[in-house]
PDB file of N, CA and C in Angstrom:
ATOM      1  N   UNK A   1      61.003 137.166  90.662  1.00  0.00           N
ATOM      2  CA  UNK A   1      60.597 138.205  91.580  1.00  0.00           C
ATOM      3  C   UNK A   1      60.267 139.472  90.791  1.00  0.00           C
ATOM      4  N   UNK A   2      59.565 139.933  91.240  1.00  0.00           N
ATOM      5  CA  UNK A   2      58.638 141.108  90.207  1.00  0.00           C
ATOM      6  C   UNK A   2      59.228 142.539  90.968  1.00  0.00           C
ATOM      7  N   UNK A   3      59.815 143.474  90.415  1.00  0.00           N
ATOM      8  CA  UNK A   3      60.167 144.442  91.471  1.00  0.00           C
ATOM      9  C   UNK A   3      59.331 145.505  91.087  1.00  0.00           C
ATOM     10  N   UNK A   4      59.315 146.856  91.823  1.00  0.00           N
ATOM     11  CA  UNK A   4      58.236 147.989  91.614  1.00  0.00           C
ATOM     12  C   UNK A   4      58.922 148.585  90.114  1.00  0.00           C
ATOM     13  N   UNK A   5      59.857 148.097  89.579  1.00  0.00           N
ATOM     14  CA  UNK A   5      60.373 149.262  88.125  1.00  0.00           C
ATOM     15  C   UNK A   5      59.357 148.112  87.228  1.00  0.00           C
ATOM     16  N   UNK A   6      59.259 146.769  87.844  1.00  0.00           N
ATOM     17  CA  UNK A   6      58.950 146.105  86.467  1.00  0.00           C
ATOM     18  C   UNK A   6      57.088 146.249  86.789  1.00  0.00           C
ATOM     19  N   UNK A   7      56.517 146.553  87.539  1.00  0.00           N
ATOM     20  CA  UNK A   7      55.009 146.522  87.775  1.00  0.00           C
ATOM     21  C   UNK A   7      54.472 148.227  87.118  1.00  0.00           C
ATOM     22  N   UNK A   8      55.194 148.999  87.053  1.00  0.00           N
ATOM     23  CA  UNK A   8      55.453 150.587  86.589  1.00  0.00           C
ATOM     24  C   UNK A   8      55.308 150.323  85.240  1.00  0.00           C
ATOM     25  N   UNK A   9      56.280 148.995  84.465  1.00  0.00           N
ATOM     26  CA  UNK A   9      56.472 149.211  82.862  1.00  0.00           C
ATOM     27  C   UNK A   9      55.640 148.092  82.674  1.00  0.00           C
ATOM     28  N   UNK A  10      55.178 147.610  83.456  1.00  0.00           N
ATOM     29  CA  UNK A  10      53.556 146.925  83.339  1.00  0.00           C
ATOM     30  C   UNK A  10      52.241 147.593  82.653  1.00  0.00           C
ATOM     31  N   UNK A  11      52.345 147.999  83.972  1.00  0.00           N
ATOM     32  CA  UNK A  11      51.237 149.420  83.939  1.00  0.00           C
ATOM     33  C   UNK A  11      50.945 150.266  82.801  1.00  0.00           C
ATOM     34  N   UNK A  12      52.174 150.880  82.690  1.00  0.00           N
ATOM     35  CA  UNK A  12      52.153 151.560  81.339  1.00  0.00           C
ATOM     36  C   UNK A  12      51.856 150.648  80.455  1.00  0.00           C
ATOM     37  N   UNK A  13      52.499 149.801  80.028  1.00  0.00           N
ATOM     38  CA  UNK A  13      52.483 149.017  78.794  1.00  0.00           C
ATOM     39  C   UNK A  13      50.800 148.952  79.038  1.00  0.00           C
ATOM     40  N   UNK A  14      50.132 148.311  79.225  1.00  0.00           N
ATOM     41  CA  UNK A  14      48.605 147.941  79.999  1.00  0.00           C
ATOM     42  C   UNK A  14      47.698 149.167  79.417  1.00  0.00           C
ATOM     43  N   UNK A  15      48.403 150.554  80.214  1.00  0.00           N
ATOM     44  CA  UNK A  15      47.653 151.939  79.617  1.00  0.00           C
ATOM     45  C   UNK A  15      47.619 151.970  78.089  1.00  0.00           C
ATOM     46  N   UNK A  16      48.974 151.718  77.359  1.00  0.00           N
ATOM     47  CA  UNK A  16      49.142 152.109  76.043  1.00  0.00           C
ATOM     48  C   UNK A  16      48.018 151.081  75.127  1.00  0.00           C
ATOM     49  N   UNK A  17      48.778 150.001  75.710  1.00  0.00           N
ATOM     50  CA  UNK A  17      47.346 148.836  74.617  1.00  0.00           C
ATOM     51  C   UNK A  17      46.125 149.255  74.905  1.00  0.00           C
ATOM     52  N   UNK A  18      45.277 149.606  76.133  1.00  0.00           N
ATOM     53  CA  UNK A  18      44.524 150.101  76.364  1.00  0.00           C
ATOM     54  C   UNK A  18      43.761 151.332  75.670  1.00  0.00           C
ATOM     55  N   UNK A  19      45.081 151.816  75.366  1.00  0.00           N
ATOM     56  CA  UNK A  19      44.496 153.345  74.325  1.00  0.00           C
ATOM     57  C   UNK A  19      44.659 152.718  73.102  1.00  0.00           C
ATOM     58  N   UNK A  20      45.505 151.691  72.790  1.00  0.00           N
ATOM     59  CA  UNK A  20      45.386 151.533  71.142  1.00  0.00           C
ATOM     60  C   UNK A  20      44.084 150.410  71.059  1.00  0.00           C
ATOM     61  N   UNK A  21      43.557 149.816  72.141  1.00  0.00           N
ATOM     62  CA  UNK A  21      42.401 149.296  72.128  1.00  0.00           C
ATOM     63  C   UNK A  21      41.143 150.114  71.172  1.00  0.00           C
ATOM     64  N   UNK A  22      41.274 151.648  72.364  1.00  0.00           N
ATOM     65  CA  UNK A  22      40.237 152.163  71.755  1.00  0.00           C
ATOM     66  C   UNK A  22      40.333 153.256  70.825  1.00  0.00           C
ATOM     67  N   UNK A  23      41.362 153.247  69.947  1.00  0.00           N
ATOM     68  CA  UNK A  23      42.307 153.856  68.954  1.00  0.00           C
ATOM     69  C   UNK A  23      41.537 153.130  67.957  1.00  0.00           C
ATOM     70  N   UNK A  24      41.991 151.949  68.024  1.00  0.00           N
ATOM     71  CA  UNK A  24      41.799 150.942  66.726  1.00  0.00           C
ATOM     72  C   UNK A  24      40.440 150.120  66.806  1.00  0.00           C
ATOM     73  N   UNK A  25      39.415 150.223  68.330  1.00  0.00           N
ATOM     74  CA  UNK A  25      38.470 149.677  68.258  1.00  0.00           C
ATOM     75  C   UNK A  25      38.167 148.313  67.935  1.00  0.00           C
ATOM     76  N   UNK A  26      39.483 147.487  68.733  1.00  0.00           N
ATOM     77  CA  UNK A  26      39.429 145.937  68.581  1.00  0.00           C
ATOM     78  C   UNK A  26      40.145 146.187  70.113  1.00  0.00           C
ATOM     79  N   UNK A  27      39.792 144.451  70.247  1.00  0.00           N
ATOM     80  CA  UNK A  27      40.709 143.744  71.327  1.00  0.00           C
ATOM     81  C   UNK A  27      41.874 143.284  70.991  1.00  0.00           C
ATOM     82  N   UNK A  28      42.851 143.972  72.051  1.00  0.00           N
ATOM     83  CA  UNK A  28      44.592 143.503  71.664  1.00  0.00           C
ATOM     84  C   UNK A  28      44.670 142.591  72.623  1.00  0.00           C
ATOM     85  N   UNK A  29      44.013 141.706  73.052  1.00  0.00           N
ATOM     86  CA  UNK A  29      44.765 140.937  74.262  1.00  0.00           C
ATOM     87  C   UNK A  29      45.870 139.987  74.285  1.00  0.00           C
ATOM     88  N   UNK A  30      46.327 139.975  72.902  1.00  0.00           N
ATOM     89  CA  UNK A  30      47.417 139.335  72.263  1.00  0.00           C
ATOM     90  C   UNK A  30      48.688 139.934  72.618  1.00  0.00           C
ATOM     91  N   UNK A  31      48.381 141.596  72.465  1.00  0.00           N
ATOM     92  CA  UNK A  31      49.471 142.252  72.318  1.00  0.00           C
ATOM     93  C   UNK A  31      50.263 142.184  73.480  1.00  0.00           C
ATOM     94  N   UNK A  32      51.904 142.502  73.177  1.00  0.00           N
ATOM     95  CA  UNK A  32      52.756 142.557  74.004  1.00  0.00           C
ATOM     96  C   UNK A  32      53.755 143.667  73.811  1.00  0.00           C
ATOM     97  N   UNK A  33      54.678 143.934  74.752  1.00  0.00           N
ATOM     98  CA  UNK A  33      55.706 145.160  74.681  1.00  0.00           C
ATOM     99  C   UNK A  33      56.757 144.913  73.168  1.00  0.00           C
ATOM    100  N   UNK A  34      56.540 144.061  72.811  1.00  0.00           N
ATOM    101  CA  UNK A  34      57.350 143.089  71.369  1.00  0.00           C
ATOM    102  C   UNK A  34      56.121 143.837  70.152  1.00  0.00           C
ATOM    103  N   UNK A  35      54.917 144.023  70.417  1.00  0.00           N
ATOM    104  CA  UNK A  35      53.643 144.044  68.965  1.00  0.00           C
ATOM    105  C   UNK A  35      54.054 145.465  68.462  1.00  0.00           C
ATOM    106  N   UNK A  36      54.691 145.154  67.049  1.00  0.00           N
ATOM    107  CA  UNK A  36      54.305 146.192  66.168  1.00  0.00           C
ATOM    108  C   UNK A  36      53.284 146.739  65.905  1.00  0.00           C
ATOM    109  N   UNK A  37      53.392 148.070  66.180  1.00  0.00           N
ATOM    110  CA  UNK A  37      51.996 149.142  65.866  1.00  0.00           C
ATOM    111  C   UNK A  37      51.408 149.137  64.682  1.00  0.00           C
ATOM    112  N   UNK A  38      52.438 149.348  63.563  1.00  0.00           N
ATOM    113  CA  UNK A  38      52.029 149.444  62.142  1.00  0.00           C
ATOM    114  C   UNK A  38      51.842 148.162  61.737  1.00  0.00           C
ATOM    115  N   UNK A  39      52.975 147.456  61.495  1.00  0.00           N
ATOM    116  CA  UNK A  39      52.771 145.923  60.736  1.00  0.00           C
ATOM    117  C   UNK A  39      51.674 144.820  61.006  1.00  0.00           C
ATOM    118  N   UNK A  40      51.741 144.926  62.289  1.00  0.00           N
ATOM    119  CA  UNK A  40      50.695 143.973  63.114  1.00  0.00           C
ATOM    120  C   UNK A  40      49.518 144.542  63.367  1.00  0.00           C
ATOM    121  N   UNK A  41      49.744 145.993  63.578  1.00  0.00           N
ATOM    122  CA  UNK A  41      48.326 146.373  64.208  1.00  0.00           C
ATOM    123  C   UNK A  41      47.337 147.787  63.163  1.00  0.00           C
ATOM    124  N   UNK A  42      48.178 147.694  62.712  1.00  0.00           N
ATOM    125  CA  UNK A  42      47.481 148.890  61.504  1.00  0.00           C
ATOM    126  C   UNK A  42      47.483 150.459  61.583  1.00  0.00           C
ATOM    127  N   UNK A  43      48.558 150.406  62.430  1.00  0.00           N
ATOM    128  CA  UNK A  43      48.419 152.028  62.847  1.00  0.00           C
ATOM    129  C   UNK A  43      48.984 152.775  61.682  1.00  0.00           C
ATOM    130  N   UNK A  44      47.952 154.213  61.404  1.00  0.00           N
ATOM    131  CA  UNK A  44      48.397 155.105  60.686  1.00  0.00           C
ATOM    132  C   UNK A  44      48.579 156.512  60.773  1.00  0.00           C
ATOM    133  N   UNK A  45      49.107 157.453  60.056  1.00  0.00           N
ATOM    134  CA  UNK A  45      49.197 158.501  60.906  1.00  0.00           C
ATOM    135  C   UNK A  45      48.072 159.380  61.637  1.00  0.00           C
ATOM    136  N   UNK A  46      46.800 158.944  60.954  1.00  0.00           N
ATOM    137  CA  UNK A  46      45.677 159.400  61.853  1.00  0.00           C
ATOM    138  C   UNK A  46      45.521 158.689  62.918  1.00  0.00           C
ATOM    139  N   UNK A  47      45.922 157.465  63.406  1.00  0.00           N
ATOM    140  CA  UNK A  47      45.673 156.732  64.619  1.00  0.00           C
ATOM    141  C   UNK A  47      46.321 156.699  65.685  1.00  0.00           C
ATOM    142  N   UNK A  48      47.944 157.323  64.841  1.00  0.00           N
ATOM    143  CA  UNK A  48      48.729 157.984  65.618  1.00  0.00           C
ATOM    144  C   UNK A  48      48.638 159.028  66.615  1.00  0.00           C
ATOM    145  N   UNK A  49      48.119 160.181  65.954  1.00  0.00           N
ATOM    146  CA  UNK A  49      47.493 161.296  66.647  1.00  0.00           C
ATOM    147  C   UNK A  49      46.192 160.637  67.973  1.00  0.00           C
ATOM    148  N   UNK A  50      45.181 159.952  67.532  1.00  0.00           N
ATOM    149  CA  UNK A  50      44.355 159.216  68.212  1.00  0.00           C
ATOM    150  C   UNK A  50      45.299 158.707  69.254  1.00  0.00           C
ATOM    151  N   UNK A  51      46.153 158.045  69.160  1.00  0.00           N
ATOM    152  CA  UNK A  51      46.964 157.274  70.190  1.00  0.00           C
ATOM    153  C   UNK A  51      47.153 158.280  71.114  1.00  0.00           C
ATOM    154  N   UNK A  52      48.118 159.309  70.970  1.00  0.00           N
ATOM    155  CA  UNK A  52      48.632 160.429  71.528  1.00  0.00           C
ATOM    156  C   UNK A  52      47.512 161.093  72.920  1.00  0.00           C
ATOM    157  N   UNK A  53      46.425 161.498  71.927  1.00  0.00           N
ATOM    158  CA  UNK A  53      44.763 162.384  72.341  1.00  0.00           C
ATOM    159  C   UNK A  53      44.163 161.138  73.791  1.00  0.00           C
ATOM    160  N   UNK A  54      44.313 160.115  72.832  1.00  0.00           N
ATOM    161  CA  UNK A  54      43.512 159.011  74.255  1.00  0.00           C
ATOM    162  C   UNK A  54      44.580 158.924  75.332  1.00  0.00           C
ATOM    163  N   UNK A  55      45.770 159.056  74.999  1.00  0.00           N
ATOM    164  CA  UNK A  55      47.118 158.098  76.291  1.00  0.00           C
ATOM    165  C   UNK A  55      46.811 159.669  77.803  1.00  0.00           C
ATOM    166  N   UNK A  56      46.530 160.965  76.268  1.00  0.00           N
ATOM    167  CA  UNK A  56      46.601 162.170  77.302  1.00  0.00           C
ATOM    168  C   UNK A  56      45.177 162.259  78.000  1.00  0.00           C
ATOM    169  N   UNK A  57      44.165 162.102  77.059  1.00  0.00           N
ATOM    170  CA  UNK A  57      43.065 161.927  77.882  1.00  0.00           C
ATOM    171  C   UNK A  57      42.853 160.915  78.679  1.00  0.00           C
ATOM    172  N   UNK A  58      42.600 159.962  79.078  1.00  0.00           N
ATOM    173  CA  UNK A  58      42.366 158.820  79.656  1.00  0.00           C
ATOM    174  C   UNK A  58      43.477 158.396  81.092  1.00  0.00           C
ATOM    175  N   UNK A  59      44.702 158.700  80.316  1.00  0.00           N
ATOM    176  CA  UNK A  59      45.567 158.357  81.257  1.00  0.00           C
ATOM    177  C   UNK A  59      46.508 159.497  81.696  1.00  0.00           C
ATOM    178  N   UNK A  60      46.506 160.701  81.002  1.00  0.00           N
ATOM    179  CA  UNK A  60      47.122 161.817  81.743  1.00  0.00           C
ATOM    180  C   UNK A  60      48.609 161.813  81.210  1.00  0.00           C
ATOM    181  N   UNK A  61      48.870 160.848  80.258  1.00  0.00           N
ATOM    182  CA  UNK A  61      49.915 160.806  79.785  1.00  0.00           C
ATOM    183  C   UNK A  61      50.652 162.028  79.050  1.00  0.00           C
ATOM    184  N   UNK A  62      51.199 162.854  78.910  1.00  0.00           N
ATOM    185  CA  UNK A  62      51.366 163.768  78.292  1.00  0.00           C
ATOM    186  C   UNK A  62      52.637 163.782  77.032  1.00  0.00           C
ATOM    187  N   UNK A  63      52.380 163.911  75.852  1.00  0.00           N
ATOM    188  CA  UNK A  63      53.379 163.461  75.021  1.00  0.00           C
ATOM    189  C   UNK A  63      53.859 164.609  74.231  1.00  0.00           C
ATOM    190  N   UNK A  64      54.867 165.038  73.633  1.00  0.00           N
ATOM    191  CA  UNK A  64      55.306 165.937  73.116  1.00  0.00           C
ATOM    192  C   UNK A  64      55.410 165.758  71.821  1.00  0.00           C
ATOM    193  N   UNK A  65      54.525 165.777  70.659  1.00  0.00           N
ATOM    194  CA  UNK A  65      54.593 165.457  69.359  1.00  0.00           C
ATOM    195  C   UNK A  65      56.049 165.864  68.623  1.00  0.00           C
ATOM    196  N   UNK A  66      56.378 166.781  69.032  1.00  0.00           N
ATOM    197  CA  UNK A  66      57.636 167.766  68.378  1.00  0.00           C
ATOM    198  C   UNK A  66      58.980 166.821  68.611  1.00  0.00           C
ATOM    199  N   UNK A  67      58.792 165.671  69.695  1.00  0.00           N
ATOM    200  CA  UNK A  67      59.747 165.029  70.158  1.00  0.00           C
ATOM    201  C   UNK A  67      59.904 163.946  69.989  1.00  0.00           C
ATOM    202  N   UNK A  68      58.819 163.274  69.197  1.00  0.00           N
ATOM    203  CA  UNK A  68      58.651 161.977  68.612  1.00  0.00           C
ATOM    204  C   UNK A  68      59.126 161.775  67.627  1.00  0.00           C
ATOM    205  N   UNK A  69      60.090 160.904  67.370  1.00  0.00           N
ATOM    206  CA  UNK A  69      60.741 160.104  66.095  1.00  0.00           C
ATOM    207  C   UNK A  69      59.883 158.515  65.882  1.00  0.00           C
ATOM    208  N   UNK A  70      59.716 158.652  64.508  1.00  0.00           N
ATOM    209  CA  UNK A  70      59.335 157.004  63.871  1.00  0.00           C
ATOM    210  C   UNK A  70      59.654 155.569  64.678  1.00  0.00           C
ATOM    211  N   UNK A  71      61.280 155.877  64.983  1.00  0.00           N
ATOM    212  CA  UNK A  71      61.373 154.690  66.340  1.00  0.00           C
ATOM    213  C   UNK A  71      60.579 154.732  67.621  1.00  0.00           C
ATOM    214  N   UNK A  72      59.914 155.897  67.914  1.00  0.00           N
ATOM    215  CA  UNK A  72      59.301 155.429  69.349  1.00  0.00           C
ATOM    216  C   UNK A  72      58.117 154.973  69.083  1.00  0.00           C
ATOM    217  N   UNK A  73      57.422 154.692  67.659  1.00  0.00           N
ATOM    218  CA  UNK A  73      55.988 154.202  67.164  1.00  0.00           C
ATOM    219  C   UNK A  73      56.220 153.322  66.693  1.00  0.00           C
ATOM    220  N   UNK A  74      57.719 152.324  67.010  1.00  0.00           N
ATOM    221  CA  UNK A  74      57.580 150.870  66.470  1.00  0.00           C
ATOM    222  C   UNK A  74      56.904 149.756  67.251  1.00  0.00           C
ATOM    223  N   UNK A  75      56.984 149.758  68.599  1.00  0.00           N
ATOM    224  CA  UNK A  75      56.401 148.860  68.833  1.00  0.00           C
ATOM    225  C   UNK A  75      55.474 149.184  70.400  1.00  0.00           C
ATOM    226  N   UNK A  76      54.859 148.606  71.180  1.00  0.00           N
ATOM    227  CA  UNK A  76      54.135 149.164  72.138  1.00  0.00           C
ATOM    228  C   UNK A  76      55.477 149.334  73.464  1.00  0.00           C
ATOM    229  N   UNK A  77      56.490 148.812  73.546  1.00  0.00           N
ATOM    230  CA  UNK A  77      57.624 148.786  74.271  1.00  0.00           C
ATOM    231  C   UNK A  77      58.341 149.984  73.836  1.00  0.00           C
ATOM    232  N   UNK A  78      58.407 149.993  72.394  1.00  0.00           N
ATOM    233  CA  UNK A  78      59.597 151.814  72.087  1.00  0.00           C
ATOM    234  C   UNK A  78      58.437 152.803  72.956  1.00  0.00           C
ATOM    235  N   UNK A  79      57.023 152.795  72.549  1.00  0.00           N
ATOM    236  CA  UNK A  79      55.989 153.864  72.823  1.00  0.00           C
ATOM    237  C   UNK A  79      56.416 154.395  74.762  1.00  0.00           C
ATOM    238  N   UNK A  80      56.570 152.702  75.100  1.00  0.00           N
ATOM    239  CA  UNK A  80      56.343 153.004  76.269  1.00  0.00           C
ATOM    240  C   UNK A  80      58.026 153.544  77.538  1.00  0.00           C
ATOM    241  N   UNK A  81      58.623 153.125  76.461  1.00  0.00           N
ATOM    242  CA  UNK A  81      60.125 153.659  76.668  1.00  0.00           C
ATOM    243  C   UNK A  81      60.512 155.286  76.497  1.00  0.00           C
ATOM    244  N   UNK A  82      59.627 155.407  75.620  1.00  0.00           N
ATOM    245  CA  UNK A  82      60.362 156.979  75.113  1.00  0.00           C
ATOM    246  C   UNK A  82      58.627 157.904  76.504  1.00  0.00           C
ATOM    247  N   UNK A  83      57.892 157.161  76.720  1.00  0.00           N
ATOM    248  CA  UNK A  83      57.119 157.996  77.447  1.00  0.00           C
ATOM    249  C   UNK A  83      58.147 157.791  79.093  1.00  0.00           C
ATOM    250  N   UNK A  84      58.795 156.735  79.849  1.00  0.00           N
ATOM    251  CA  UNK A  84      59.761 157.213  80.985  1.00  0.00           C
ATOM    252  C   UNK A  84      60.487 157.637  80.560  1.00  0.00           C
ATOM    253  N   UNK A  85      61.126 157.582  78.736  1.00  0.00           N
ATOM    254  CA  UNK A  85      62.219 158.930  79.192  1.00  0.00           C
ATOM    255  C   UNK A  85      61.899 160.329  78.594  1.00  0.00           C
ATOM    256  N   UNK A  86      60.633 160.706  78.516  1.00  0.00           N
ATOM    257  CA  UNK A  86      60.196 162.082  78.500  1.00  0.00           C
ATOM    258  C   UNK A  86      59.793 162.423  80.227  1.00  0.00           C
ATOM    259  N   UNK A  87      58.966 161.409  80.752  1.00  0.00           N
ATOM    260  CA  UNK A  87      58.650 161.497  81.929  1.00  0.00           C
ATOM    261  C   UNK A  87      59.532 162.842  83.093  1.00  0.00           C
ATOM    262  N   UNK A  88      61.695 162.122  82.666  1.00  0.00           N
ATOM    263  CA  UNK A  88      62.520 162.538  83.252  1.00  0.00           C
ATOM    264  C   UNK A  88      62.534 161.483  85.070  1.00  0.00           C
ATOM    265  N   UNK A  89      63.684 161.844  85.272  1.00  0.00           N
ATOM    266  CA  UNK A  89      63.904 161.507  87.146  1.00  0.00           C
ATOM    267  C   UNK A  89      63.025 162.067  87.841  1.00  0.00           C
ATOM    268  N   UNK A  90      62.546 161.759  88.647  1.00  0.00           N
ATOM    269  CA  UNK A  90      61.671 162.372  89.289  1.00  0.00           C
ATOM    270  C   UNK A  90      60.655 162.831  89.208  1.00  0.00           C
ATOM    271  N   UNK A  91      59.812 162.394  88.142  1.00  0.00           N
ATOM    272  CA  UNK A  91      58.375 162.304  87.630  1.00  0.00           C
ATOM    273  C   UNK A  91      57.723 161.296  88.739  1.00  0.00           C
ATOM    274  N   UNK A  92      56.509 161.526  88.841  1.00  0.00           N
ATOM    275  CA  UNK A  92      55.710 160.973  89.827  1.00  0.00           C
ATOM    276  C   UNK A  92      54.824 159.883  89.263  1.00  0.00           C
ATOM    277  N   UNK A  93      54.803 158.719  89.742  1.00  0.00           N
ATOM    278  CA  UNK A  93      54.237 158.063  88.817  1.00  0.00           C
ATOM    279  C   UNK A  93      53.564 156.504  89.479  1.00  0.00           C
TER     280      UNK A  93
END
């Protein structure tokens, strides 16, 4: 049974590959909330920033660079973890 928290960290997850789609300018349709950014997918710190610029443009995502640690750029699941818990309770979404 699929509940509305797990169609939410769908979604997101979906947005993020989506931006590292056109970050990295390939098809991830492989990728999953498990795919390493760097090891698997080649991200570097310029693509990083790219990641950030597209998630805010495209999807309105808003990220706080100042608040990002190395663990939330391990895999497309940390990315998308540390964006509900910047989000906070009661973010609209």
């Amino acid at each position: 049974m699929t509940t509305h928290v797990d169609e939410a960290g769908a979604d997101l997850a979906a947005k993020v590959i989506k931006s590292l789609e056109a970050v990295l300018r390939k098809d991830l349709g492989e990728a999953t909330a498990q795919t390493k950014l760097f090891e698997e997918l080649g991200l570097d710190s310029t693509s990083v920033l790219e990641l950030l610029m597209t998630l805010e443009d495209d999807h309105g995502i808003e990220i706080d660079p100042e608040t990002l640690e190395p663990e939330h750029l391990e895999t497309v699941g940390a990315v998308c973890a540390f964006i509900e818990a910047s989000a906070g309770p009661g973010a609209a979404g």
